[in-house]
PDB file of N, CA and C in Angstrom:
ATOM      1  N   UNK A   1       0.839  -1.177   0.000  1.00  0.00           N
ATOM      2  CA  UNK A   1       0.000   0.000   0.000  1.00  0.00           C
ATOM      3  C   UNK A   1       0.887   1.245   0.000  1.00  0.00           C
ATOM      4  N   UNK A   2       0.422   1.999  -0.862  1.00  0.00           N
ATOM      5  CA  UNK A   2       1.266   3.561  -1.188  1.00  0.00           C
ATOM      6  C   UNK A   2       1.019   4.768   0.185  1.00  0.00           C
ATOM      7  N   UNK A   3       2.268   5.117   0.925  1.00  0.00           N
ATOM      8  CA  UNK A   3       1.683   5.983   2.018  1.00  0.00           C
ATOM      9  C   UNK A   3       2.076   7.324   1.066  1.00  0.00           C
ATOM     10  N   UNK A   4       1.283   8.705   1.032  1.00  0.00           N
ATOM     11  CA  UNK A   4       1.802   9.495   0.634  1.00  0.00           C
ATOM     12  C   UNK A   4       1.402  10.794   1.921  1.00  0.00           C
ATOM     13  N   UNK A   5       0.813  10.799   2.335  1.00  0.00           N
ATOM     14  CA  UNK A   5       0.637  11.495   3.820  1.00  0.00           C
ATOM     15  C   UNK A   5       0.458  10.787   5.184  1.00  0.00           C
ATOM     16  N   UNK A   6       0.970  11.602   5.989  1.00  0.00           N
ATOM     17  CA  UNK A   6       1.500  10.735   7.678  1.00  0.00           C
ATOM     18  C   UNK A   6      -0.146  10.726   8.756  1.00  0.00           C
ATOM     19  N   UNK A   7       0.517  10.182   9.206  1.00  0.00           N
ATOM     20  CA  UNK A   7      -0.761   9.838  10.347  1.00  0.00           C
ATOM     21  C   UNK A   7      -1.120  11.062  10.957  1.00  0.00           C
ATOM     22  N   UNK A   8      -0.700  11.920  11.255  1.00  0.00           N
ATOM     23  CA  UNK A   8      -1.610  13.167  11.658  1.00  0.00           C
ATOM     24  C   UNK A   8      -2.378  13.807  10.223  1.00  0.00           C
ATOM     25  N   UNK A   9      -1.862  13.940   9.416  1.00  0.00           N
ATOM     26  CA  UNK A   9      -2.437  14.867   8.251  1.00  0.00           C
ATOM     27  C   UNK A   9      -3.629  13.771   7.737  1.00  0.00           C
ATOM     28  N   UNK A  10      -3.681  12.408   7.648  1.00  0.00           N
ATOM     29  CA  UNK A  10      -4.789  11.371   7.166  1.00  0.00           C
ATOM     30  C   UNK A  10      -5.722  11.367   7.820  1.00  0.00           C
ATOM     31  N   UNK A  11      -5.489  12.004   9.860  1.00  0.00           N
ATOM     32  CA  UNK A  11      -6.344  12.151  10.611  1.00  0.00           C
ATOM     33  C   UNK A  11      -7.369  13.579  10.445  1.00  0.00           C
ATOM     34  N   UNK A  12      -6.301  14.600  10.145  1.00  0.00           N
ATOM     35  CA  UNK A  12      -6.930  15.892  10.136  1.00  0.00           C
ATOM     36  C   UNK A  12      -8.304  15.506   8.632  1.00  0.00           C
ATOM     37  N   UNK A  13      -7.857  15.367   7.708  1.00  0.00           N
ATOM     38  CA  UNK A  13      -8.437  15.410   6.417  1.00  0.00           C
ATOM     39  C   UNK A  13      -9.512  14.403   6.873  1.00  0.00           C
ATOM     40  N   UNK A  14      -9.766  13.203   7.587  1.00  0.00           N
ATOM     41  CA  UNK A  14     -10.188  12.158   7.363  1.00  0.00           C
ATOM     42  C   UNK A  14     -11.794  12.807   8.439  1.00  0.00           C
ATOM     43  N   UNK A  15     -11.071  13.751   9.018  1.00  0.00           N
ATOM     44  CA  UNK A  15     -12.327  14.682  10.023  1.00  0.00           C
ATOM     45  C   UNK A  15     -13.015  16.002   9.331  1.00  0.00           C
ATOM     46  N   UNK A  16     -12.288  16.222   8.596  1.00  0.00           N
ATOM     47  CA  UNK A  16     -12.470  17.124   7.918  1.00  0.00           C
ATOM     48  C   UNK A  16     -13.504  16.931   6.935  1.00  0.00           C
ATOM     49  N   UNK A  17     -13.209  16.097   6.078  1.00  0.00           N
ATOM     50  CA  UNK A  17     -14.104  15.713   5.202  1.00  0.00           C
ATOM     51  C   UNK A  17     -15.414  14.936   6.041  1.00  0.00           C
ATOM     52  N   UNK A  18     -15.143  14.544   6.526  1.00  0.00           N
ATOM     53  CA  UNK A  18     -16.894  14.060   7.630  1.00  0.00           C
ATOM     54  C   UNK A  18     -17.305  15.079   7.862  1.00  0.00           C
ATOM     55  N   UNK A  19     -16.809  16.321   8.219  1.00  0.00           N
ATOM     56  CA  UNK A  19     -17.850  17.518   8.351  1.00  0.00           C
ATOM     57  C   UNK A  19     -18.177  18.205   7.208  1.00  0.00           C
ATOM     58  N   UNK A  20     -17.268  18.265   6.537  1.00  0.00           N
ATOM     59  CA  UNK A  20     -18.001  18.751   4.921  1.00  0.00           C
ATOM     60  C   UNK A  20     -19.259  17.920   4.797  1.00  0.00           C
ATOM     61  N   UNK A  21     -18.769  17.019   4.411  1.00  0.00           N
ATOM     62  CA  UNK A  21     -19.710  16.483   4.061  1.00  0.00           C
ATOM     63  C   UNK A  21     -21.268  16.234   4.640  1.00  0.00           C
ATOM     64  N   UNK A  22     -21.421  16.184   6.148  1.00  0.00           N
ATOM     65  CA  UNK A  22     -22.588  16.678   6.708  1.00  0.00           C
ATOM     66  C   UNK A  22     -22.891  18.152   6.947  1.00  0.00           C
ATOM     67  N   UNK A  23     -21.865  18.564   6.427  1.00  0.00           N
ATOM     68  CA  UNK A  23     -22.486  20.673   5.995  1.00  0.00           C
ATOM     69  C   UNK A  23     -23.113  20.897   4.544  1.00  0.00           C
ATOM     70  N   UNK A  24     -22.327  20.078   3.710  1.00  0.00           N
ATOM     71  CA  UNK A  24     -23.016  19.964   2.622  1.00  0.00           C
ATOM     72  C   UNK A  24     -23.996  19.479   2.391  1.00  0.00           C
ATOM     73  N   UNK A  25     -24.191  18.403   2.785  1.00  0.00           N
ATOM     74  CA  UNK A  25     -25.695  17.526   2.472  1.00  0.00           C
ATOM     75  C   UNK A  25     -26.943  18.421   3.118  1.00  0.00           C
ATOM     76  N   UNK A  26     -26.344  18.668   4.512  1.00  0.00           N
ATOM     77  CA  UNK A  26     -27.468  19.760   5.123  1.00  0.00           C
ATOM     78  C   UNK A  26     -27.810  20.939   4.067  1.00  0.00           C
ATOM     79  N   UNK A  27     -26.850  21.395   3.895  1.00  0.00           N
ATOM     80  CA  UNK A  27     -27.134  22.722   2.862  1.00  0.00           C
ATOM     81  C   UNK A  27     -27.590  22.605   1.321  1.00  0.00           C
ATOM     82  N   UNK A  28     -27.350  21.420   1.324  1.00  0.00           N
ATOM     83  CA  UNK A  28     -27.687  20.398  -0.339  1.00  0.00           C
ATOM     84  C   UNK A  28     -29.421  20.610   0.110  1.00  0.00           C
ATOM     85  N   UNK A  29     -30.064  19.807   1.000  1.00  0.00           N
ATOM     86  CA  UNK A  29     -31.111  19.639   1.478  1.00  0.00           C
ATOM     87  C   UNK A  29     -32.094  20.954   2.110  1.00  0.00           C
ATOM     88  N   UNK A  30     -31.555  21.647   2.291  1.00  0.00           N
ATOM     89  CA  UNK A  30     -32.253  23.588   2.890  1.00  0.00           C
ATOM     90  C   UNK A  30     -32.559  24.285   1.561  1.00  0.00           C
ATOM     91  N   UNK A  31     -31.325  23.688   0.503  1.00  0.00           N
ATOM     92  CA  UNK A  31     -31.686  24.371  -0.915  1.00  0.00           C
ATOM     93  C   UNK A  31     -32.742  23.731  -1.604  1.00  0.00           C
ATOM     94  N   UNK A  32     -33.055  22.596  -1.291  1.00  0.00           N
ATOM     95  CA  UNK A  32     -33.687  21.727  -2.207  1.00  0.00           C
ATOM     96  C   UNK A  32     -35.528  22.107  -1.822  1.00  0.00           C
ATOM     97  N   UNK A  33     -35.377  22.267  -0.294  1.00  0.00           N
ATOM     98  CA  UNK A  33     -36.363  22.816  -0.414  1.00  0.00           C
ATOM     99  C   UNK A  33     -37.101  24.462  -0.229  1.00  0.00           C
ATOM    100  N   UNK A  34     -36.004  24.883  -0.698  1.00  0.00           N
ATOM    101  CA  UNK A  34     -36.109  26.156  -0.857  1.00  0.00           C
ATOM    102  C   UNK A  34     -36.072  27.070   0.674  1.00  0.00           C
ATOM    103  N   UNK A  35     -34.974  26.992   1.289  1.00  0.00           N
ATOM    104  CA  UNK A  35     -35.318  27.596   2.281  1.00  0.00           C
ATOM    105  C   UNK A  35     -35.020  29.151   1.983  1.00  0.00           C
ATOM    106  N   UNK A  36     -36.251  29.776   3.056  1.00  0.00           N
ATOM    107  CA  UNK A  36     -35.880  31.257   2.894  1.00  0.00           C
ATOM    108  C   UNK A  36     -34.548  31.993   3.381  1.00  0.00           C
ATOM    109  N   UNK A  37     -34.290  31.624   4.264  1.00  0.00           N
ATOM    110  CA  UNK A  37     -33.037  31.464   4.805  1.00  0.00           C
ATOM    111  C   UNK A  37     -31.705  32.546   4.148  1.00  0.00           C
ATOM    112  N   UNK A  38     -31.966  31.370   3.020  1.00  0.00           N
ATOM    113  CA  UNK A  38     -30.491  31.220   1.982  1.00  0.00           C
ATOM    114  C   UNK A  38     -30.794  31.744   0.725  1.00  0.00           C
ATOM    115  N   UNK A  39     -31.937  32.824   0.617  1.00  0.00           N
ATOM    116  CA  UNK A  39     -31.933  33.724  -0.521  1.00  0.00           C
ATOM    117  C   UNK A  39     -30.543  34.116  -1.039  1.00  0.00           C
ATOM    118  N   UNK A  40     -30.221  34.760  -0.417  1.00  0.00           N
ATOM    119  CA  UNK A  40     -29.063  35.606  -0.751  1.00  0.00           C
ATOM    120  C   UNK A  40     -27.969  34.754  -1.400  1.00  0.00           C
ATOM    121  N   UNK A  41     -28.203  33.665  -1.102  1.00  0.00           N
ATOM    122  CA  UNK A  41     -26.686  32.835  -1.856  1.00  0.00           C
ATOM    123  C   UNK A  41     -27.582  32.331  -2.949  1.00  0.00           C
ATOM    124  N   UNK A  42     -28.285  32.810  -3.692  1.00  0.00           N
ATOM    125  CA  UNK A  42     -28.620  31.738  -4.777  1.00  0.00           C
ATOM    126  C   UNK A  42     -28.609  33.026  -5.797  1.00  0.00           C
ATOM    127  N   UNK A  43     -28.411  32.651  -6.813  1.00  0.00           N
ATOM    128  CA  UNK A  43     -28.043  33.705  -8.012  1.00  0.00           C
ATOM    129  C   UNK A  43     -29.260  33.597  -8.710  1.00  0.00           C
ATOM    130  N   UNK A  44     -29.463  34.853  -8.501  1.00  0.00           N
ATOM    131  CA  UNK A  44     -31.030  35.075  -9.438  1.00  0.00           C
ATOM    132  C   UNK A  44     -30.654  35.356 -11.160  1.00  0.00           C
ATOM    133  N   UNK A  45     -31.712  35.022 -11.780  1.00  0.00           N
ATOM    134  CA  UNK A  45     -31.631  34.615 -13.107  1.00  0.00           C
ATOM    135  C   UNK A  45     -31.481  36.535 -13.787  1.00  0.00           C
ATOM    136  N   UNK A  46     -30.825  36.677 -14.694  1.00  0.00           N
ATOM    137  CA  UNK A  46     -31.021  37.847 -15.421  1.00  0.00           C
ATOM    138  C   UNK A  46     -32.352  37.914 -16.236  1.00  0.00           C
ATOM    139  N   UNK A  47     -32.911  38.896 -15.891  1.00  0.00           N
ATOM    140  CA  UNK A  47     -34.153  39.644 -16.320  1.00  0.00           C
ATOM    141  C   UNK A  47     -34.514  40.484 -17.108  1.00  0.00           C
ATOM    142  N   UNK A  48     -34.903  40.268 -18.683  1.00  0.00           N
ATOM    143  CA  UNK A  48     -35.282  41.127 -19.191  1.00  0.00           C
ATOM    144  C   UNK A  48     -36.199  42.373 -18.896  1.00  0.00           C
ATOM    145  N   UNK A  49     -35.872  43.955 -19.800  1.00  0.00           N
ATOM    146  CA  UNK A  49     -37.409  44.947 -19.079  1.00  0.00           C
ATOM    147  C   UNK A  49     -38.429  44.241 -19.169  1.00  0.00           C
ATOM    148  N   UNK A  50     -39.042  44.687 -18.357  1.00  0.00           N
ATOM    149  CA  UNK A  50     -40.309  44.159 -18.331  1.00  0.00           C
ATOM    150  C   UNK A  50     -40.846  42.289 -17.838  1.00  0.00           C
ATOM    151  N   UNK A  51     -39.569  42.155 -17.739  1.00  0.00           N
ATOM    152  CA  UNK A  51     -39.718  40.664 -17.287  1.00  0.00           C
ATOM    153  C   UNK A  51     -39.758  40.570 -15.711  1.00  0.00           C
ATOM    154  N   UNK A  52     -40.686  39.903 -15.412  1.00  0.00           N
ATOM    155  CA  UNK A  52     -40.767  40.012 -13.785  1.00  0.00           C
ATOM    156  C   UNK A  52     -40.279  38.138 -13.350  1.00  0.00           C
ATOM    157  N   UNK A  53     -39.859  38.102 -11.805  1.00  0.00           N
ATOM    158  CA  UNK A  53     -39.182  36.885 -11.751  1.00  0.00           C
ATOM    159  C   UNK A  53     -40.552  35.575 -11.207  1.00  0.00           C
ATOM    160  N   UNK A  54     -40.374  34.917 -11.638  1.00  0.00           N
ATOM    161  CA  UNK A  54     -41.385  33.833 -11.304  1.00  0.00           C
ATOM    162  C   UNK A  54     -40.557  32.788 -10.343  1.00  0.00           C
ATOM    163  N   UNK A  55     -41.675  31.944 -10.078  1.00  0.00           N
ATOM    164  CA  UNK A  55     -41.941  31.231  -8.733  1.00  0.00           C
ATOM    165  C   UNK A  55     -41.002  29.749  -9.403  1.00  0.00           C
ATOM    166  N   UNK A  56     -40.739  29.621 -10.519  1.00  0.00           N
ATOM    167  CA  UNK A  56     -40.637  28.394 -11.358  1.00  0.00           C
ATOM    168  C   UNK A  56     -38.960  28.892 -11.949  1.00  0.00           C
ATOM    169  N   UNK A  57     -38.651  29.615 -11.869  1.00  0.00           N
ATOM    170  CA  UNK A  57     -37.369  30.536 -12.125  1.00  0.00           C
ATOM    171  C   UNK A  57     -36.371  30.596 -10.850  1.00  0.00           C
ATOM    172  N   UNK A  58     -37.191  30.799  -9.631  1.00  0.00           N
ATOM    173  CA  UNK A  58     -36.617  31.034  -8.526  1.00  0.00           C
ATOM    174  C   UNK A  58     -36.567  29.895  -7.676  1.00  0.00           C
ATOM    175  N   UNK A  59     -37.372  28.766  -8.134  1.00  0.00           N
ATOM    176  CA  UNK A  59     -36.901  26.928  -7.438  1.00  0.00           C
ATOM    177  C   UNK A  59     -35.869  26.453  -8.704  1.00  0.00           C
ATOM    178  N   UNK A  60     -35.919  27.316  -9.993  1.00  0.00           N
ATOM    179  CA  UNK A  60     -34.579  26.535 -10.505  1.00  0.00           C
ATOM    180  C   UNK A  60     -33.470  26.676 -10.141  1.00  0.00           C
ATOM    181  N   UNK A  61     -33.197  28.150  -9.596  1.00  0.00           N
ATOM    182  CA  UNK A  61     -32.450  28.342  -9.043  1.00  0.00           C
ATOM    183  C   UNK A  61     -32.162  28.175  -7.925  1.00  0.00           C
ATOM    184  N   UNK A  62     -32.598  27.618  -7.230  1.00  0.00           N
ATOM    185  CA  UNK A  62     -32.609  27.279  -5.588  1.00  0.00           C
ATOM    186  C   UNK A  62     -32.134  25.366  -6.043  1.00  0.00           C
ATOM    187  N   UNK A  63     -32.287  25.274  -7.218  1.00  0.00           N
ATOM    188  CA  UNK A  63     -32.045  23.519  -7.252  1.00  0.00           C
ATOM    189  C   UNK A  63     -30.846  23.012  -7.985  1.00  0.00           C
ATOM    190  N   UNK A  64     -30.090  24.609  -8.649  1.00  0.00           N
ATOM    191  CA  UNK A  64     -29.101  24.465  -9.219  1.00  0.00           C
ATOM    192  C   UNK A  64     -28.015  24.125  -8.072  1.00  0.00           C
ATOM    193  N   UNK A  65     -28.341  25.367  -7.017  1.00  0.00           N
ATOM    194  CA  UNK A  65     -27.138  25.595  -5.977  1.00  0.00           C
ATOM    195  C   UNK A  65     -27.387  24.169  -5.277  1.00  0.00           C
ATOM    196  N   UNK A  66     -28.688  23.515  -4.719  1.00  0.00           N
ATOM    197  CA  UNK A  66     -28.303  22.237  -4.303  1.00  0.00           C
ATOM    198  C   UNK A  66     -27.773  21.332  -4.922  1.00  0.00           C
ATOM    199  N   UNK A  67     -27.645  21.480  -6.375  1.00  0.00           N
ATOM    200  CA  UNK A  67     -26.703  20.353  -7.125  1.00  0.00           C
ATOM    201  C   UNK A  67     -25.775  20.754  -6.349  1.00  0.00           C
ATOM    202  N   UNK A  68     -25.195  21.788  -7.078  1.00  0.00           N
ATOM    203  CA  UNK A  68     -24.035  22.104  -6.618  1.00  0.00           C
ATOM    204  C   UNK A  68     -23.296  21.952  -5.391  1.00  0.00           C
ATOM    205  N   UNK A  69     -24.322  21.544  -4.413  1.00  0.00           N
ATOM    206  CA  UNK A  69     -23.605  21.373  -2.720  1.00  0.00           C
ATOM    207  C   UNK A  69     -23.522  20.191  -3.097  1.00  0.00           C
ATOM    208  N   UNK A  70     -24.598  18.921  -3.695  1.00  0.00           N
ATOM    209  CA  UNK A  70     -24.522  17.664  -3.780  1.00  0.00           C
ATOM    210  C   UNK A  70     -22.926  17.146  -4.225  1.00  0.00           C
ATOM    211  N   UNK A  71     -22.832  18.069  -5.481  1.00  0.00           N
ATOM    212  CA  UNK A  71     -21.590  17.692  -6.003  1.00  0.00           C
ATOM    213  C   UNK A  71     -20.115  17.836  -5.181  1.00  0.00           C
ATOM    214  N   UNK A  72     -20.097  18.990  -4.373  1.00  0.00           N
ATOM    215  CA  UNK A  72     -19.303  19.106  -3.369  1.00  0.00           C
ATOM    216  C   UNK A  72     -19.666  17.785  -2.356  1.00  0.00           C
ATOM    217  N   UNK A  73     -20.656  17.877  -1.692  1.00  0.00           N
ATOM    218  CA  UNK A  73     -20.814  17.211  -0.679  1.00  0.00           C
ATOM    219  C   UNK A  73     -19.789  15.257  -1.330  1.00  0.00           C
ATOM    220  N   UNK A  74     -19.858  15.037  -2.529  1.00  0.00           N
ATOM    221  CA  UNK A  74     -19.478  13.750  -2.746  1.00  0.00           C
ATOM    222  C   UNK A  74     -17.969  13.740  -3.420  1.00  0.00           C
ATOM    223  N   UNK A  75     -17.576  15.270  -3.265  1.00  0.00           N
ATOM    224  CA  UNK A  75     -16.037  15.269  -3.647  1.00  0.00           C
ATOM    225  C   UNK A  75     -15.481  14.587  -2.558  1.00  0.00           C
ATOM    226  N   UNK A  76     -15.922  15.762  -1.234  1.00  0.00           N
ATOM    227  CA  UNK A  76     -15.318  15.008  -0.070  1.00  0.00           C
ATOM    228  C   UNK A  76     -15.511  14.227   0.673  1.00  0.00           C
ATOM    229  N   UNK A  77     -16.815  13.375  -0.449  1.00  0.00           N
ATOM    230  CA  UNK A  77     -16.793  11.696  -0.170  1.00  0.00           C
ATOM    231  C   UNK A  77     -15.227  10.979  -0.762  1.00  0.00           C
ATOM    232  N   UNK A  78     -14.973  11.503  -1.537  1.00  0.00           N
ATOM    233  CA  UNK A  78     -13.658  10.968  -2.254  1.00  0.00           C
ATOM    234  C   UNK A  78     -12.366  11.022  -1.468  1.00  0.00           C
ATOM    235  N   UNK A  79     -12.500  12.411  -0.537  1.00  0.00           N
ATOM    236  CA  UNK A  79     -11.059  12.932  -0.162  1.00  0.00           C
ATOM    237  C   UNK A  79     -11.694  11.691   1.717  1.00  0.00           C
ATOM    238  N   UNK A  80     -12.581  11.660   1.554  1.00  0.00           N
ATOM    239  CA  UNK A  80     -12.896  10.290   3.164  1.00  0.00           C
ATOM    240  C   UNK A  80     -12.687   9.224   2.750  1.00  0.00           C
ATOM    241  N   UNK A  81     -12.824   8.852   1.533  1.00  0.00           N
ATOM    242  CA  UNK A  81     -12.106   7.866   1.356  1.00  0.00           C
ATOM    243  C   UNK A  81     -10.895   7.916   1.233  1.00  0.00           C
ATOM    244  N   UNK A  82     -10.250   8.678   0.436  1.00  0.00           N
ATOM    245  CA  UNK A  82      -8.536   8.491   0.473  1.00  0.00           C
ATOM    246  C   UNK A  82      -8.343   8.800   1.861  1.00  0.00           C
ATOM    247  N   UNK A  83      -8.182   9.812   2.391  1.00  0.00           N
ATOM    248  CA  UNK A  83      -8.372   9.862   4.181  1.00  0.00           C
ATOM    249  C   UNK A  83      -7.853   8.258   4.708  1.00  0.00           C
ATOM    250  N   UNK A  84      -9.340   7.937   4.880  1.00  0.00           N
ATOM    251  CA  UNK A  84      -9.493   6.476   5.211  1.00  0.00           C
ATOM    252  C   UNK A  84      -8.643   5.574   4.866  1.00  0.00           C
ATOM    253  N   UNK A  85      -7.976   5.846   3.366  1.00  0.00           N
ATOM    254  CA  UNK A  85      -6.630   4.617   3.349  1.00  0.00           C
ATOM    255  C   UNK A  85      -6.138   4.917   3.700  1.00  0.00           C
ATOM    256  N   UNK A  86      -5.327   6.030   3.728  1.00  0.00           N
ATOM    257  CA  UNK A  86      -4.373   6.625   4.350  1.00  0.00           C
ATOM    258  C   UNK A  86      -3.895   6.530   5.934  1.00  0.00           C
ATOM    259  N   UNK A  87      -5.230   6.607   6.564  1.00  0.00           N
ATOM    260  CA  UNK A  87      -5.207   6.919   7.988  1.00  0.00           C
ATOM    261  C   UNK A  87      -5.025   4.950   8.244  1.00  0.00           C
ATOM    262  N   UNK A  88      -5.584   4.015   7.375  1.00  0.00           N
ATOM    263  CA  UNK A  88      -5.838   2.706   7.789  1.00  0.00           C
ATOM    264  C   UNK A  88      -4.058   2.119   7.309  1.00  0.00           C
ATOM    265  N   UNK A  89      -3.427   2.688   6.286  1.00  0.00           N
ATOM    266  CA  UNK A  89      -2.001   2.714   6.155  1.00  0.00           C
ATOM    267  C   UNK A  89      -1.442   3.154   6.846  1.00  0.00           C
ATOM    268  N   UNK A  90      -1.451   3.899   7.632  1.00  0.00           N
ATOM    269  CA  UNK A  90      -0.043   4.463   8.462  1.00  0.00           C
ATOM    270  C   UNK A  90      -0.563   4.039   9.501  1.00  0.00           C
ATOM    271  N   UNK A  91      -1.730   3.158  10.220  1.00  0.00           N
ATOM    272  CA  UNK A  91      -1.862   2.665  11.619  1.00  0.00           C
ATOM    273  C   UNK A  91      -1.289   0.812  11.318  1.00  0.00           C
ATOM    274  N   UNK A  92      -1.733   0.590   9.946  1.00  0.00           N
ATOM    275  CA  UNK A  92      -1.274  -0.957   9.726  1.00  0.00           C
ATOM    276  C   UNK A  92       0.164  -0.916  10.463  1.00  0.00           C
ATOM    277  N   UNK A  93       0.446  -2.176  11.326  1.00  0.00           N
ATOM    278  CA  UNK A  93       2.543  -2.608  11.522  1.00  0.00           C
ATOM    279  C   UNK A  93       3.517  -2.784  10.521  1.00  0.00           C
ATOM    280  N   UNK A  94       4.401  -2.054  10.859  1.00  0.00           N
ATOM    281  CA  UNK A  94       4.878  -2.279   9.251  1.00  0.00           C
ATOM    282  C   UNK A  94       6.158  -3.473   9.522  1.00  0.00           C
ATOM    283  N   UNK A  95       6.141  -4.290   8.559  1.00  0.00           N
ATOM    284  CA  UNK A  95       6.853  -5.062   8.984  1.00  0.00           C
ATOM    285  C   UNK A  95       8.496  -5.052   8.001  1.00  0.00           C
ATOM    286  N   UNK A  96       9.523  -5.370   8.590  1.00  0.00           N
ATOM    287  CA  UNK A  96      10.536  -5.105   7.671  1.00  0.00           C
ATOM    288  C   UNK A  96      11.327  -6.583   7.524  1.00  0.00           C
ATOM    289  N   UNK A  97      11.665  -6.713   6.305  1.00  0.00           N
ATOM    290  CA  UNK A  97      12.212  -7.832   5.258  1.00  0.00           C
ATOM    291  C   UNK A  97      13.806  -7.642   5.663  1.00  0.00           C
ATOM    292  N   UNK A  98      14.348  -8.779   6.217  1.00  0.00           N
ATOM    293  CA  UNK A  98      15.867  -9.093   6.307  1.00  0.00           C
ATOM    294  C   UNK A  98      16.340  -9.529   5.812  1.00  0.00           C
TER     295      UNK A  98
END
Protein backbone atom coordinates (compact mmCIF):
# COMPACT_ATOMS: atom_id res chain seq x y z
CA UNK A 1 0.00 0.00 0.00
CA UNK A 2 1.27 3.56 -1.19
CA UNK A 3 1.68 5.98 2.02
CA UNK A 4 1.80 9.49 0.63
CA UNK A 5 0.64 11.49 3.82
CA UNK A 6 1.50 10.74 7.68
CA UNK A 7 -0.76 9.84 10.35
CA UNK A 8 -1.61 13.17 11.66
CA UNK A 9 -2.44 14.87 8.25
CA UNK A 10 -4.79 11.37 7.17
CA UNK A 11 -6.34 12.15 10.61
CA UNK A 12 -6.93 15.89 10.14
CA UNK A 13 -8.44 15.41 6.42
CA UNK A 14 -10.19 12.16 7.36
CA UNK A 15 -12.33 14.68 10.02
CA UNK A 16 -12.47 17.12 7.92
CA UNK A 17 -14.10 15.71 5.20
CA UNK A 18 -16.89 14.06 7.63
CA UNK A 19 -17.85 17.52 8.35
CA UNK A 20 -18.00 18.75 4.92
CA UNK A 21 -19.71 16.48 4.06
CA UNK A 22 -22.59 16.68 6.71
CA UNK A 23 -22.49 20.67 6.00
CA UNK A 24 -23.02 19.96 2.62
CA UNK A 25 -25.70 17.53 2.47
CA UNK A 26 -27.47 19.76 5.12
CA UNK A 27 -27.13 22.72 2.86
CA UNK A 28 -27.69 20.40 -0.34
CA UNK A 29 -31.11 19.64 1.48
CA UNK A 30 -32.25 23.59 2.89
CA UNK A 31 -31.69 24.37 -0.91
CA UNK A 32 -33.69 21.73 -2.21
CA UNK A 33 -36.36 22.82 -0.41
CA UNK A 34 -36.11 26.16 -0.86
CA UNK A 35 -35.32 27.60 2.28
CA UNK A 36 -35.88 31.26 2.89
CA UNK A 37 -33.04 31.46 4.81
CA UNK A 38 -30.49 31.22 1.98
CA UNK A 39 -31.93 33.72 -0.52
CA UNK A 40 -29.06 35.61 -0.75
CA UNK A 41 -26.69 32.84 -1.86
CA UNK A 42 -28.62 31.74 -4.78
CA UNK A 43 -28.04 33.71 -8.01
CA UNK A 44 -31.03 35.08 -9.44
CA UNK A 45 -31.63 34.62 -13.11
CA UNK A 46 -31.02 37.85 -15.42
CA UNK A 47 -34.15 39.64 -16.32
CA UNK A 48 -35.28 41.13 -19.19
CA UNK A 49 -37.41 44.95 -19.08
CA UNK A 50 -40.31 44.16 -18.33
CA UNK A 51 -39.72 40.66 -17.29
CA UNK A 52 -40.77 40.01 -13.78
CA UNK A 53 -39.18 36.88 -11.75
CA UNK A 54 -41.39 33.83 -11.30
CA UNK A 55 -41.94 31.23 -8.73
CA UNK A 56 -40.64 28.39 -11.36
CA UNK A 57 -37.37 30.54 -12.12
CA UNK A 58 -36.62 31.03 -8.53
CA UNK A 59 -36.90 26.93 -7.44
CA UNK A 60 -34.58 26.54 -10.51
CA UNK A 61 -32.45 28.34 -9.04
CA UNK A 62 -32.61 27.28 -5.59
CA UNK A 63 -32.04 23.52 -7.25
CA UNK A 64 -29.10 24.47 -9.22
CA UNK A 65 -27.14 25.60 -5.98
CA UNK A 66 -28.30 22.24 -4.30
CA UNK A 67 -26.70 20.35 -7.12
CA UNK A 68 -24.04 22.10 -6.62
CA UNK A 69 -23.60 21.37 -2.72
CA UNK A 70 -24.52 17.66 -3.78
CA UNK A 71 -21.59 17.69 -6.00
CA UNK A 72 -19.30 19.11 -3.37
CA UNK A 73 -20.81 17.21 -0.68
CA UNK A 74 -19.48 13.75 -2.75
CA UNK A 75 -16.04 15.27 -3.65
CA UNK A 76 -15.32 15.01 -0.07
CA UNK A 77 -16.79 11.70 -0.17
CA UNK A 78 -13.66 10.97 -2.25
CA UNK A 79 -11.06 12.93 -0.16
CA UNK A 80 -12.90 10.29 3.16
CA UNK A 81 -12.11 7.87 1.36
CA UNK A 82 -8.54 8.49 0.47
CA UNK A 83 -8.37 9.86 4.18
CA UNK A 84 -9.49 6.48 5.21
CA UNK A 85 -6.63 4.62 3.35
CA UNK A 86 -4.37 6.63 4.35
CA UNK A 87 -5.21 6.92 7.99
CA UNK A 88 -5.84 2.71 7.79
CA UNK A 89 -2.00 2.71 6.15
CA UNK A 90 -0.04 4.46 8.46
CA UNK A 91 -1.86 2.66 11.62
CA UNK A 92 -1.27 -0.96 9.73
CA UNK A 93 2.54 -2.61 11.52
CA UNK A 94 4.88 -2.28 9.25
CA UNK A 95 6.85 -5.06 8.98
CA UNK A 96 10.54 -5.10 7.67
CA UNK A 97 12.21 -7.83 5.26
CA UNK A 98 15.87 -9.09 6.31
Amino acid sequence: MVKFCGPKLSTCCLILSVWGIVMLLLLGVFFEINAVTFIEDVTMPELKPGEHLTKSMLEEAYHKVAVNCFIAAALYGVTFFVSAHQFYTNRRPQYQVN
